[in-house]
N, C-alpha and C. Protein backbone atom coordinates (compact mmCIF):
# COMPACT_ATOMS: atom_id res chain seq x y z
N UNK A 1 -0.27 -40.77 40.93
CA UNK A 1 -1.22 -39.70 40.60
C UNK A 1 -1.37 -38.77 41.79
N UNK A 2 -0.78 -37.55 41.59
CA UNK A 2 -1.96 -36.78 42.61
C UNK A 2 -1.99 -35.24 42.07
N UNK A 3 -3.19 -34.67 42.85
CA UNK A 3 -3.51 -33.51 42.37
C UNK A 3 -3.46 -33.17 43.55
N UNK A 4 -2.99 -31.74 43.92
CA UNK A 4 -2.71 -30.83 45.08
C UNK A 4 -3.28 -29.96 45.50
N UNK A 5 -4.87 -29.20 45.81
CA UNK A 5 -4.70 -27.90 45.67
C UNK A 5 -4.55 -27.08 46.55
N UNK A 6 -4.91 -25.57 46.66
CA UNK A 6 -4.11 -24.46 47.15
C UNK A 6 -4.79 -23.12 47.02
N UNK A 7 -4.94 -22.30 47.87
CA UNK A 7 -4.97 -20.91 47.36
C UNK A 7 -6.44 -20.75 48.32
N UNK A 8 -6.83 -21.97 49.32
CA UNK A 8 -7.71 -21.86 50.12
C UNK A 8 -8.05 -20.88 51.42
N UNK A 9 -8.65 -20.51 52.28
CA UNK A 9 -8.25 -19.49 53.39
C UNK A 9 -9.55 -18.78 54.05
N UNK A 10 -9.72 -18.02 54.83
CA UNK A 10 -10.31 -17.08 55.15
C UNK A 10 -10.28 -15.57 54.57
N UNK A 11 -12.05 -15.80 54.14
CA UNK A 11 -12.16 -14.01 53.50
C UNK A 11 -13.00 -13.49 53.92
N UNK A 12 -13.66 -12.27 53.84
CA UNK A 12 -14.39 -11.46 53.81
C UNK A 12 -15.52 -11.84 52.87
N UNK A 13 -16.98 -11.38 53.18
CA UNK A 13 -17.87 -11.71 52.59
C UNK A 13 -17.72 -10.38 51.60
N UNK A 14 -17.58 -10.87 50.13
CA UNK A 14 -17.56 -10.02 48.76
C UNK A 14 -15.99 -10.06 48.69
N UNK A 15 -15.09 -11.12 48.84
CA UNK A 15 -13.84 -11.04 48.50
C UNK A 15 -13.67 -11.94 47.44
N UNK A 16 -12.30 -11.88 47.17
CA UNK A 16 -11.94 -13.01 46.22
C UNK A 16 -10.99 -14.12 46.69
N UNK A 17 -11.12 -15.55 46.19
CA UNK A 17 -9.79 -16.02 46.46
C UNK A 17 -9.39 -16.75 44.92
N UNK A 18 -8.25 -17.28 44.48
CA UNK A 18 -8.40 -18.43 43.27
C UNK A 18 -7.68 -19.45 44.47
N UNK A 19 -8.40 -20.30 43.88
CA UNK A 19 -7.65 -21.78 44.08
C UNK A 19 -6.97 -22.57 42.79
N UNK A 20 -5.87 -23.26 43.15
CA UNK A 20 -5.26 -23.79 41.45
C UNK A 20 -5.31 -25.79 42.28
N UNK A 21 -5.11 -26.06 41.69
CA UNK A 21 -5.10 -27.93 41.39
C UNK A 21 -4.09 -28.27 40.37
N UNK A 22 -2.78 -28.54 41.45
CA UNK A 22 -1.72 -29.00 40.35
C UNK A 22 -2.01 -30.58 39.99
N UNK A 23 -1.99 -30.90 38.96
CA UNK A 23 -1.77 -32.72 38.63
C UNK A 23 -0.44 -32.90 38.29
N UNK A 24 -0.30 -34.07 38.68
CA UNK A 24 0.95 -34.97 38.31
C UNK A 24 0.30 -36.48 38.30
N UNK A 25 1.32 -36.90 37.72
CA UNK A 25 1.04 -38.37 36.95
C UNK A 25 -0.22 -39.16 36.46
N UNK A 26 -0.51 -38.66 35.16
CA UNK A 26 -1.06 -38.92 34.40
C UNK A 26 -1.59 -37.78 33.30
N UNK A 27 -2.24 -38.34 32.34
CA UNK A 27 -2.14 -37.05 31.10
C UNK A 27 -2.83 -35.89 31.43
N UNK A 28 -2.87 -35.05 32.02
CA UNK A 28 -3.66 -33.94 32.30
C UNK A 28 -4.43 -33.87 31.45
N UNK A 29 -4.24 -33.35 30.22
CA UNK A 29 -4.47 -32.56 28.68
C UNK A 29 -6.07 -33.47 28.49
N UNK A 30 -5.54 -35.03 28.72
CA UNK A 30 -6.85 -35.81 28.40
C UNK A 30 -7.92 -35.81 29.28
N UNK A 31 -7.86 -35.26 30.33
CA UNK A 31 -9.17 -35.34 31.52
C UNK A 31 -9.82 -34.17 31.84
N UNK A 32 -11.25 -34.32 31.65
CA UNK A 32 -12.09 -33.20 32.31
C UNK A 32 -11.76 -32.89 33.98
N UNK A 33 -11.95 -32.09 34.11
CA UNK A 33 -10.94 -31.24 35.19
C UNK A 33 -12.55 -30.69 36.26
N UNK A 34 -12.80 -30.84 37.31
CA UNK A 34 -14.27 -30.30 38.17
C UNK A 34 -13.38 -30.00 39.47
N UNK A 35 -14.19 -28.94 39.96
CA UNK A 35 -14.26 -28.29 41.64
C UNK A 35 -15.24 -28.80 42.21
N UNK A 36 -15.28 -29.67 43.41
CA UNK A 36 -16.43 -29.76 44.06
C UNK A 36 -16.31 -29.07 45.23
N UNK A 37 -17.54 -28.92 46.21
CA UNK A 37 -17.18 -28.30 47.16
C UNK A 37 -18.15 -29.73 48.54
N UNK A 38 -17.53 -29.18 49.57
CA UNK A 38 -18.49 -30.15 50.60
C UNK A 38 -18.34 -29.21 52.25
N UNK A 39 -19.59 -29.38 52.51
CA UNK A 39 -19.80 -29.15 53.82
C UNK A 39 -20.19 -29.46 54.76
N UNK A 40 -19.68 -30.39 55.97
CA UNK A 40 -19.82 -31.35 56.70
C UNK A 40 -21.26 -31.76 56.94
N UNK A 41 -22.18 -32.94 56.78
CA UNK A 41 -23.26 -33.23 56.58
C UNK A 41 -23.84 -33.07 55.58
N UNK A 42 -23.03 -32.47 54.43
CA UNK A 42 -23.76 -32.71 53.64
C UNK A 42 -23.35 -33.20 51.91
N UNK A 43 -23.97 -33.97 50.80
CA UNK A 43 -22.93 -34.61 49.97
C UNK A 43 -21.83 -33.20 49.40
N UNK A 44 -21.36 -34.21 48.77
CA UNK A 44 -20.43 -33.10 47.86
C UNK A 44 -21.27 -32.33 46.78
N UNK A 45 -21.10 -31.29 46.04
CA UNK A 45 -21.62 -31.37 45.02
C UNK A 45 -20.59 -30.38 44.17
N UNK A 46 -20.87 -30.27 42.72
CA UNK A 46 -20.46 -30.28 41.83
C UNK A 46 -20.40 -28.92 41.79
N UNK A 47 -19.50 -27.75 41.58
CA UNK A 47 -19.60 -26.41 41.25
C UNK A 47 -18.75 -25.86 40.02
N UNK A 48 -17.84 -26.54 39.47
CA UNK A 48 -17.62 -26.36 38.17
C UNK A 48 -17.02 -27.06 37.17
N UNK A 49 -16.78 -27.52 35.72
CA UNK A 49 -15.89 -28.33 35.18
C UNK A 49 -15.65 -27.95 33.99
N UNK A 50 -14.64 -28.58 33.52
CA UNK A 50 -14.16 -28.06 31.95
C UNK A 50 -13.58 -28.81 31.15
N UNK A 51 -14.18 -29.12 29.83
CA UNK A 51 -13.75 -29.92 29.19
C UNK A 51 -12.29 -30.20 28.98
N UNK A 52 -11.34 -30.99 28.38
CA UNK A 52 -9.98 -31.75 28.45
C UNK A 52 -9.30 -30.27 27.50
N UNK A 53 -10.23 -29.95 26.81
CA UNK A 53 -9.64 -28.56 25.89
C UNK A 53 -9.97 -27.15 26.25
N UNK A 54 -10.89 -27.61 27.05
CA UNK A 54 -11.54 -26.35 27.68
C UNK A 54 -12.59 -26.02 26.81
N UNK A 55 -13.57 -26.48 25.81
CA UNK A 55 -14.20 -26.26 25.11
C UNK A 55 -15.43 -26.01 25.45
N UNK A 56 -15.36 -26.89 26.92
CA UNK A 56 -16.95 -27.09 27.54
C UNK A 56 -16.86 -26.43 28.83
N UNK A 57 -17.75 -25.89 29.46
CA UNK A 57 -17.77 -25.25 30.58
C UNK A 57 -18.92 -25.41 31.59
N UNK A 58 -19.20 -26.03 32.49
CA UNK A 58 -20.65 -25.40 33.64
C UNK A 58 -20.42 -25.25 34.18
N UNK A 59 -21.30 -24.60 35.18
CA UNK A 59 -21.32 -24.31 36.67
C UNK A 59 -22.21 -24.51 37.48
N UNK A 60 -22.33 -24.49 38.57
CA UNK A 60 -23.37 -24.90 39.47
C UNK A 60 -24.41 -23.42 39.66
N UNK A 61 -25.56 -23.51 39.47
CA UNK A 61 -25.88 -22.20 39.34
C UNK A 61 -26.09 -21.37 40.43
N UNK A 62 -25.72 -21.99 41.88
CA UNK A 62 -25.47 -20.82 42.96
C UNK A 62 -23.86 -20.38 42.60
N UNK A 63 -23.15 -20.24 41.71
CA UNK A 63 -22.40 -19.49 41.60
C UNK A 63 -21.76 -19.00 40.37
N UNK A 64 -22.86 -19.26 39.02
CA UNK A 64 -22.60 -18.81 38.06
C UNK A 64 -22.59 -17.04 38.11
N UNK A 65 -21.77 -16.76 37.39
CA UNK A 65 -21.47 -15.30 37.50
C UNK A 65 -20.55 -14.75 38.10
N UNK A 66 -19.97 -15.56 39.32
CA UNK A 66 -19.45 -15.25 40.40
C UNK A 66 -18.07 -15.65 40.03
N UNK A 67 -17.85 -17.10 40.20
CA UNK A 67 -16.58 -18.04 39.90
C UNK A 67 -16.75 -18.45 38.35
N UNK A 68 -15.17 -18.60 38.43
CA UNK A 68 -14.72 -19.46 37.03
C UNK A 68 -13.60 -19.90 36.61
N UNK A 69 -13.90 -21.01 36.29
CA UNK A 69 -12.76 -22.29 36.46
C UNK A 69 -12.60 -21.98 34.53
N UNK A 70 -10.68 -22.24 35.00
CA UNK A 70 -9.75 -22.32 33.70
C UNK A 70 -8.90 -23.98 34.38
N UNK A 71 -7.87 -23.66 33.15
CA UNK A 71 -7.08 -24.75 32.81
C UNK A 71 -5.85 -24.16 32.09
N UNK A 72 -4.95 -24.84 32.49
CA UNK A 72 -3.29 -24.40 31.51
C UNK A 72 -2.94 -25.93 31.46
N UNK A 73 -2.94 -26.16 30.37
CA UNK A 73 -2.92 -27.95 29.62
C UNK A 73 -0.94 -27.65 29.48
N UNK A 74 -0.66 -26.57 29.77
CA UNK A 74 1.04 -26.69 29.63
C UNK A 74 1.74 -26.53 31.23
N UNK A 75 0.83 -26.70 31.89
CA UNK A 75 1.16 -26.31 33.83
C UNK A 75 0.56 -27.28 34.40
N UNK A 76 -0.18 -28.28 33.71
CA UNK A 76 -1.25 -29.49 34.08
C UNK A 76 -1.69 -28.70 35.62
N UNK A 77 -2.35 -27.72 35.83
CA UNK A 77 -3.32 -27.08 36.49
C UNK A 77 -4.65 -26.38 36.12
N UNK A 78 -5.46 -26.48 37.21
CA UNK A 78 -6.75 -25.98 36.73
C UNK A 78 -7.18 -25.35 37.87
N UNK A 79 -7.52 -23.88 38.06
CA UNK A 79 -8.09 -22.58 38.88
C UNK A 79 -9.52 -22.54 38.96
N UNK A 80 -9.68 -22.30 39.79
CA UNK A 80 -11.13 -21.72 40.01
C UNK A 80 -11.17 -20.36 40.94
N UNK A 81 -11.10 -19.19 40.05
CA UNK A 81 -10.93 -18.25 40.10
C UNK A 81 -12.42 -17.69 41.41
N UNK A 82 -12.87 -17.06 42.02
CA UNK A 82 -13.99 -17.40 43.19
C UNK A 82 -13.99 -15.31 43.22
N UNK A 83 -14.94 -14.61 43.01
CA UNK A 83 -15.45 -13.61 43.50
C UNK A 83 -16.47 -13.02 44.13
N UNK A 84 -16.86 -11.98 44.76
CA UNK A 84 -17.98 -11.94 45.28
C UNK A 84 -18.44 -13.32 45.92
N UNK A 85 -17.85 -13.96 47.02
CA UNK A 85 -17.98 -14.45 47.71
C UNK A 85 -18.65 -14.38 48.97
N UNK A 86 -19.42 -15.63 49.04
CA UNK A 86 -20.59 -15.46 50.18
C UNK A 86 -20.28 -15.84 51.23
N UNK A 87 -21.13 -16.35 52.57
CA UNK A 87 -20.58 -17.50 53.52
C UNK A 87 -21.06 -18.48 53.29
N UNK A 88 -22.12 -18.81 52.46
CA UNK A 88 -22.41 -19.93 51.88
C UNK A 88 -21.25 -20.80 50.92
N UNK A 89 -20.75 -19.99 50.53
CA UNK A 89 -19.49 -20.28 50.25
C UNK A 89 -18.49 -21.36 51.03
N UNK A 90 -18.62 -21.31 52.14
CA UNK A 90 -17.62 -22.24 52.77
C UNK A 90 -17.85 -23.27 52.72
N UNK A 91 -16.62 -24.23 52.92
CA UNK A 91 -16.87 -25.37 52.55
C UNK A 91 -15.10 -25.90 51.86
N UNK A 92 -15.00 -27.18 52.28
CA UNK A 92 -13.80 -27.90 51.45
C UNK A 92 -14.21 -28.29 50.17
N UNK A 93 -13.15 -27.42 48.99
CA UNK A 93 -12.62 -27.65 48.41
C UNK A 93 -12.36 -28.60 47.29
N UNK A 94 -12.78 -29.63 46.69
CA UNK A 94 -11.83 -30.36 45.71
C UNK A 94 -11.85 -30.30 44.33
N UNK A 95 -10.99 -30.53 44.02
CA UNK A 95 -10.43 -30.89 42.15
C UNK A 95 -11.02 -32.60 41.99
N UNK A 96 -11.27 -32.84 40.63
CA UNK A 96 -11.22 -34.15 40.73
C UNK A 96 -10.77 -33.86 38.79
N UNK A 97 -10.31 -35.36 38.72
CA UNK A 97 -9.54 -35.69 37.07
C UNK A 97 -10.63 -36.63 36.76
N UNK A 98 -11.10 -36.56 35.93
CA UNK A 98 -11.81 -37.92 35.35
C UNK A 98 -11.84 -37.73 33.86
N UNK A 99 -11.50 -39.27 33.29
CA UNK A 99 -11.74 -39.80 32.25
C UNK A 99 -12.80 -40.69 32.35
N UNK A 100 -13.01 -41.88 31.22
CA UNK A 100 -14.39 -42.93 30.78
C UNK A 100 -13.56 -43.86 31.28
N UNK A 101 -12.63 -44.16 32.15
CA UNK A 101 -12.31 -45.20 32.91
C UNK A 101 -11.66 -44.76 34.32
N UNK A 102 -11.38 -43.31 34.53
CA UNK A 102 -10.94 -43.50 36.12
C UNK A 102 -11.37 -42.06 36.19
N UNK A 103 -11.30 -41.71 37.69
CA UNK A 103 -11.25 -40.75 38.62
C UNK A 103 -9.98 -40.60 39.43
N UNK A 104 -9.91 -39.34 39.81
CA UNK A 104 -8.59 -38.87 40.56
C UNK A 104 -9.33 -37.82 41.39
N UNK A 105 -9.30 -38.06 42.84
CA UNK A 105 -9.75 -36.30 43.96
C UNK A 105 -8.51 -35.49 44.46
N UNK A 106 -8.18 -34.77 44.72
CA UNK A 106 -7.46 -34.63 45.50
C UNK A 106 -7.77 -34.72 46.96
N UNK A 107 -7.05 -33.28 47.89
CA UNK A 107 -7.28 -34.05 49.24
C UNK A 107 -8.06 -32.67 49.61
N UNK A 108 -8.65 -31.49 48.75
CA UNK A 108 -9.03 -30.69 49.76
C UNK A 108 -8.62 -29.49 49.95
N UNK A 109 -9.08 -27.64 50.16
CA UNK A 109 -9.02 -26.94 50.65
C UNK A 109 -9.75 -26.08 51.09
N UNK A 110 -9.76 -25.88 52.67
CA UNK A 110 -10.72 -25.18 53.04
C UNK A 110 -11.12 -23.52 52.74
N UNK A 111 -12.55 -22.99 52.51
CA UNK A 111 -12.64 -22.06 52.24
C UNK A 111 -13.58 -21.36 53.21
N UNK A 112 -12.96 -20.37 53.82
CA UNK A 112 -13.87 -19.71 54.88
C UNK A 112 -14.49 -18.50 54.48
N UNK A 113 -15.60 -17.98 54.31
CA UNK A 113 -16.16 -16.17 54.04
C UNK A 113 -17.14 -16.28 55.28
N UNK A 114 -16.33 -15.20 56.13
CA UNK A 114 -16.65 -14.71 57.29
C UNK A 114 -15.84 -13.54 58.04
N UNK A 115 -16.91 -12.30 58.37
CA UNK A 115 -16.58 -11.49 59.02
C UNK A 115 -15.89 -11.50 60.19
């Protein structure tokens, strides 16, 4: 199993970046798909997810409006598209896979918004 992601970096405060989360090994199609983010000291938390069909959607509400997470069930990847970006914003990165019997994280990408 792993999921990869990518598309992390240094921006400008009011920029954009996407990040994508490739999976491999295991069914993509069947697992709800989430971005968390973390910033040293403090837990992770949850900023977006999407149902296995994409049917279902939330977000964390410091950044509803802003970001928004898709899925391509034929690329077993899932984006989180990020605009109007803050510096609150920063912070690593992750994807996670979960089904009603496992979890999958990946490893991480950092996101910097700073002048």
């Amino acid at each position: 199993v792993q999921l990869v992601e990518s598309g992390g970096g240094l921006v400008q405060p009011g920029g954009s970046l996407r990040l994508s989360c490739a999976a491999s090994g295991f069914t993509f199609s069947s697992y709800v798909m989430s971005w968390y983010r973390q910033v040293p000291g403090k837990e992770r938390e949850l900023v977006a997810s999407i149902t296995s069909a994409g049917g279902y959607i939330n977000y964390a509400d410091s950044v509803k409006g802003r970001f928004t997470v898709s899925r391509d069930n034929a690329r077993n990847t899932v984006y989180l598209q990020m605009n109007s970006l803050k510096p609150e914003d920063t912070a690593v990165y992750y994807c996670k896979a979960r089904n009603y019997l496992y979890a999958y994280w990946g490893q991480g990408t950092q996101v910097t918004v700073s002048s």
